[in-house]
C-alpha atoms as a PDB file:
ATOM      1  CA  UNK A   1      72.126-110.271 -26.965  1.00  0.00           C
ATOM      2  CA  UNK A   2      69.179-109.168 -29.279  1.00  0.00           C
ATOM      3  CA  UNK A   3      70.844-105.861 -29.334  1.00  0.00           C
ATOM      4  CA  UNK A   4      74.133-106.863 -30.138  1.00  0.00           C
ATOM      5  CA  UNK A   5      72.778-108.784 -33.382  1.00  0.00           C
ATOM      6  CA  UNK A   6      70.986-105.356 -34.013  1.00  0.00           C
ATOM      7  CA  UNK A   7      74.211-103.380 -33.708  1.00  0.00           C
ATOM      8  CA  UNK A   8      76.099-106.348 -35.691  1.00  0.00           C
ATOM      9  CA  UNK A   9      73.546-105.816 -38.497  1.00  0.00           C
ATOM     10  CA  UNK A  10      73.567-102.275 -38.404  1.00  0.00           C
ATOM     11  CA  UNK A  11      77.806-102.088 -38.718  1.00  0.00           C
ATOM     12  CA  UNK A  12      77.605-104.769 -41.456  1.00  0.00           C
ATOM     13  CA  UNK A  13      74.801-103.250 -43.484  1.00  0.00           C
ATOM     14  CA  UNK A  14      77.092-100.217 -43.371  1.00  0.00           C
ATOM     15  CA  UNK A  15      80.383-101.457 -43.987  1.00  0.00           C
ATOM     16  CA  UNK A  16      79.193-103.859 -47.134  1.00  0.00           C
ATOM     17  CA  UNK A  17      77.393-101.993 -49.826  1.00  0.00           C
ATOM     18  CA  UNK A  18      74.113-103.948 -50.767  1.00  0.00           C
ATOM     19  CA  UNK A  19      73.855-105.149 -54.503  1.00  0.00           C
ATOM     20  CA  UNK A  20      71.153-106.834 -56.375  1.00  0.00           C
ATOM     21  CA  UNK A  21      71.205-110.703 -56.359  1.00  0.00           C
ATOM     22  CA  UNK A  22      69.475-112.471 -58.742  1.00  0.00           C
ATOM     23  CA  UNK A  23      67.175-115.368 -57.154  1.00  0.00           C
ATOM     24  CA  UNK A  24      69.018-118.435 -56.947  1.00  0.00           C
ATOM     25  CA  UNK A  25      66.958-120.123 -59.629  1.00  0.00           C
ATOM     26  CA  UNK A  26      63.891-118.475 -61.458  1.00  0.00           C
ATOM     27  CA  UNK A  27      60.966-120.169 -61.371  1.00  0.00           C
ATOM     28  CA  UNK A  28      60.953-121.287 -64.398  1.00  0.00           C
ATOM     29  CA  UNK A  29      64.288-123.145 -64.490  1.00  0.00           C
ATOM     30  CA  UNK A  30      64.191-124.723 -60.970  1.00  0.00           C
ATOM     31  CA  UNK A  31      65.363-128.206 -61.225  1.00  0.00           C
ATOM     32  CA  UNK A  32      62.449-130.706 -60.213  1.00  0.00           C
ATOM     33  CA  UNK A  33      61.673-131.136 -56.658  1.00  0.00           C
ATOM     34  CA  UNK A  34      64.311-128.678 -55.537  1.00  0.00           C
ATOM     35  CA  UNK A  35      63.746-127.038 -52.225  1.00  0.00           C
ATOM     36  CA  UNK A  36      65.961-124.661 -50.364  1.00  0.00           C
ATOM     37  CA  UNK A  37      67.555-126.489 -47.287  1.00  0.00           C
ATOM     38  CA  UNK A  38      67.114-123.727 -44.592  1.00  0.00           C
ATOM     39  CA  UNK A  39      69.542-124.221 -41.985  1.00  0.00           C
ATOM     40  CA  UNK A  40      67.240-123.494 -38.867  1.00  0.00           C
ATOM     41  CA  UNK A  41      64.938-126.688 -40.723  1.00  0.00           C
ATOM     42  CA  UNK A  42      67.928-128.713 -41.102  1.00  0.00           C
ATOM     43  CA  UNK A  43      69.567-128.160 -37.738  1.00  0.00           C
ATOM     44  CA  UNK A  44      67.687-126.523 -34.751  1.00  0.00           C
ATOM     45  CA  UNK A  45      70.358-128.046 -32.366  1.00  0.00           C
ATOM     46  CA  UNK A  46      72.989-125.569 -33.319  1.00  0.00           C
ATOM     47  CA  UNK A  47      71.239-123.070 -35.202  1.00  0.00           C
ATOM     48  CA  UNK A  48      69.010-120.320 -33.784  1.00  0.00           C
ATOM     49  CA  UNK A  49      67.548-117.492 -34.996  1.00  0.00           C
ATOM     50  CA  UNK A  50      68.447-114.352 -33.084  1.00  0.00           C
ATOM     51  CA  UNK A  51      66.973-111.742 -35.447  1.00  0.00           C
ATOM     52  CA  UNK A  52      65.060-111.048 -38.856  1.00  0.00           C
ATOM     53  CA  UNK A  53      63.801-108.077 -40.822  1.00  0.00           C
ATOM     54  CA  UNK A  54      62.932-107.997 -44.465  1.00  0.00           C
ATOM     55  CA  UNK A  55      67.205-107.035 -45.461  1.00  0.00           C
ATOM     56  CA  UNK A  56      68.971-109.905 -43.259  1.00  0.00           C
ATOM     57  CA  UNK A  57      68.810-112.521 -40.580  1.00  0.00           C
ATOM     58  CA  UNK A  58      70.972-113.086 -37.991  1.00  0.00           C
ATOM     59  CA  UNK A  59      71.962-116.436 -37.094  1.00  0.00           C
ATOM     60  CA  UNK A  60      73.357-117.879 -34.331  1.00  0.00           C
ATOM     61  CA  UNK A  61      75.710-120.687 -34.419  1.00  0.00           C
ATOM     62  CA  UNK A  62      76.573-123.061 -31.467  1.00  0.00           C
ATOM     63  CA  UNK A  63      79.227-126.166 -31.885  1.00  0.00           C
ATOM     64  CA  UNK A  64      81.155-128.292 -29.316  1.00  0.00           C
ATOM     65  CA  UNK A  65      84.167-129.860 -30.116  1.00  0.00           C
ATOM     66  CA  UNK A  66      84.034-132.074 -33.514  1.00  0.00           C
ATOM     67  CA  UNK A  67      80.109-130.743 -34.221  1.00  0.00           C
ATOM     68  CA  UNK A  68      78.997-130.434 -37.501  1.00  0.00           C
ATOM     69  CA  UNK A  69      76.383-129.304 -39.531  1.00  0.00           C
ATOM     70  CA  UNK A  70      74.543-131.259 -42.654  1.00  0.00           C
ATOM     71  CA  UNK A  71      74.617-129.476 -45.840  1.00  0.00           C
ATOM     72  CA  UNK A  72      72.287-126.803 -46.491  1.00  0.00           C
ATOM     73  CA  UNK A  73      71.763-123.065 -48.676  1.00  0.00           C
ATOM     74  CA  UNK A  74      73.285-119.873 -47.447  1.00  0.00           C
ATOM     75  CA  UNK A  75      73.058-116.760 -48.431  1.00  0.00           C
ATOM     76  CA  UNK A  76      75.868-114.053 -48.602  1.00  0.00           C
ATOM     77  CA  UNK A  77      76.990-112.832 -45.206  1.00  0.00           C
ATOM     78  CA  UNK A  78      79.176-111.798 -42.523  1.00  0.00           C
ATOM     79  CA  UNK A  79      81.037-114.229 -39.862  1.00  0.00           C
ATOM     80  CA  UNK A  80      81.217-112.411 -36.189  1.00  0.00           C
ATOM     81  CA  UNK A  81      83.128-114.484 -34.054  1.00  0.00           C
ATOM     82  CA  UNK A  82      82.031-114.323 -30.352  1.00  0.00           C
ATOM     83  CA  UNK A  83      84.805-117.228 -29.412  1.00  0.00           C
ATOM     84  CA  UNK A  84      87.399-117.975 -31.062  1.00  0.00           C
ATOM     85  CA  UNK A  85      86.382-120.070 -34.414  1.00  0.00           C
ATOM     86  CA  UNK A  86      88.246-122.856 -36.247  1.00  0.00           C
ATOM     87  CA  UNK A  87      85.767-124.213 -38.569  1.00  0.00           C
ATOM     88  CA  UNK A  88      86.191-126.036 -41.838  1.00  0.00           C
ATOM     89  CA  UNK A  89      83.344-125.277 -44.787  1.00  0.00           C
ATOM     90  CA  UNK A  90      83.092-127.830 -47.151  1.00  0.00           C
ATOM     91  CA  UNK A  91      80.158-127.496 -50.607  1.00  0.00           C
ATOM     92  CA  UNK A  92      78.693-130.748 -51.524  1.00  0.00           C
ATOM     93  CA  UNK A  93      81.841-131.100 -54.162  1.00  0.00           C
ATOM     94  CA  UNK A  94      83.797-131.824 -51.313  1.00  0.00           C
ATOM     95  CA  UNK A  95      86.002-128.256 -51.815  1.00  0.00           C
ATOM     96  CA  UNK A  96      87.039-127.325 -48.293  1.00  0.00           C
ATOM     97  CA  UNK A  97      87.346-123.756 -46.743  1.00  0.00           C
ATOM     98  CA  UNK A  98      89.310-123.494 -42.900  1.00  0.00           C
ATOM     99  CA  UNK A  99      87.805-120.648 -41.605  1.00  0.00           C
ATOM    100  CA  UNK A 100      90.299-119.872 -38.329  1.00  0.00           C
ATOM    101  CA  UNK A 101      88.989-116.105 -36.568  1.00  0.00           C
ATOM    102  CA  UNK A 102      90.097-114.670 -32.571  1.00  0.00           C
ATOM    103  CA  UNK A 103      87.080-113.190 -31.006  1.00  0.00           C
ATOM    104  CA  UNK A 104      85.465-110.421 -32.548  1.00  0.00           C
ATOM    105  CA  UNK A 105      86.910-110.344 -35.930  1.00  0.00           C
ATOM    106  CA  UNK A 106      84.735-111.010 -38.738  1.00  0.00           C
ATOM    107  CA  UNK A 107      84.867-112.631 -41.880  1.00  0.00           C
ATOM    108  CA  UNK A 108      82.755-112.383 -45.197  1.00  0.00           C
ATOM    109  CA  UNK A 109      81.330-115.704 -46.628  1.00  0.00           C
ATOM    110  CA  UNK A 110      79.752-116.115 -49.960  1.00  0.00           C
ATOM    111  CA  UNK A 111      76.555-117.486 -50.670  1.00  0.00           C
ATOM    112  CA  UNK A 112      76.315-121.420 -51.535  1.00  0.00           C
ATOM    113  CA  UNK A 113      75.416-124.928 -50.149  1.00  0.00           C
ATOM    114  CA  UNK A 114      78.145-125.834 -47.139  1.00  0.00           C
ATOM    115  CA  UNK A 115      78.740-128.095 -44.650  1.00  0.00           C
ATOM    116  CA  UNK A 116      80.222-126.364 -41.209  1.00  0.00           C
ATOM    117  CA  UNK A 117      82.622-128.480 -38.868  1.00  0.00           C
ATOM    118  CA  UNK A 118      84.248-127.149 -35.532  1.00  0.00           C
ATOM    119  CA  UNK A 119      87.690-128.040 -35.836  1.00  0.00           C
ATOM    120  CA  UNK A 120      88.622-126.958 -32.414  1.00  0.00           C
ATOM    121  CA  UNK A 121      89.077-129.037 -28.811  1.00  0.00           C
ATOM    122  CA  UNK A 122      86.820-126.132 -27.409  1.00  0.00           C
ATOM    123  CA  UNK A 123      83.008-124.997 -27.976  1.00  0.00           C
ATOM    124  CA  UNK A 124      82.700-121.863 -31.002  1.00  0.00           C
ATOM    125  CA  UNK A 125      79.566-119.501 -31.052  1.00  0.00           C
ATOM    126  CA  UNK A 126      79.435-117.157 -34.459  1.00  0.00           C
ATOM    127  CA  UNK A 127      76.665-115.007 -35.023  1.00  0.00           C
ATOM    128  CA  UNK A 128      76.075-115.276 -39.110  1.00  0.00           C
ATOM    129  CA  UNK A 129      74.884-112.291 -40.695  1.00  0.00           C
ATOM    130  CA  UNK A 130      72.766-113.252 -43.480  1.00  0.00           C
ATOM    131  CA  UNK A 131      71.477-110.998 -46.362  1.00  0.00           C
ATOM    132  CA  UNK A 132      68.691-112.005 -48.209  1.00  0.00           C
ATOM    133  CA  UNK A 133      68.364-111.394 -51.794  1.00  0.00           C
ATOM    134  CA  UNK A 134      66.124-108.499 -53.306  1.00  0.00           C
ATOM    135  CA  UNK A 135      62.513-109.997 -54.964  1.00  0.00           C
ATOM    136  CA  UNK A 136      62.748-109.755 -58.648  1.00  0.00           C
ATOM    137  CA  UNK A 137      61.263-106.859 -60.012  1.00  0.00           C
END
């Protein structure tokens, strides 16, 4: 499986051209006491890492029927559907995305703070293909 989160970052990284991303808040404008809500922190149950290098991460996402996942940060990145996916996003102003994806097809999703909810009767797996931004010169 290792290798087929290789070859999934390897396709991605080729079919997306990389551009800079600013850091999501410079240091010297971070609102107090704000810390980025890592999804592996937030939720080991159904998160996993399968893969990181210093470009991306790949993710691995695991939810039975009517699972969800607390809000937390992403960064841009690419869907891959190993089942077939119905999941809803939601970002903490309570805007909803229904992400609905047969197995294999992809999907990109941009960066922000989400919710992730398995809208399905069966059990979804997506690997999430996460790019991480380029330090600040």
């Amino acid at each position: 499986m290792k290798r087929l989160a290789a070859l999934a970052v390897v396709l991605a990284a080729s079919a997306f051209p990389q551009k800079d991303l600013p850091p999501e808040f410079p240091p010297e404008i971070a609102p107090p006491g704000f810390t980025h809500r890592d999804v592996l922190r937030l939720d080991p149950t159904h998160y996993r890492k399968d893969l990181e290098n210093d470009h991306a991460r790949v993710l691995r996402l695991n939810l039975k029927a009517d699972e969800s996942v607390p809000i937390h940060d992403a960064n841009d990145g690419l869907f891959v559907c190993l089942r077939e996916c119905h999941l809803r996003l939601t970002d903490p102003a309570g805007r909803v995305q229904d992400v609905h994806l047969e197995a294999g097809q992809t999907r990109w999703i941009g960066a922000g703070a989400r919710s992730e909810k398995n809208l399905s009767t069966k059990p979804l797996e997506i690997l999430f293909i996460e790019w991480k931004p380029r330090p600040s010169a």
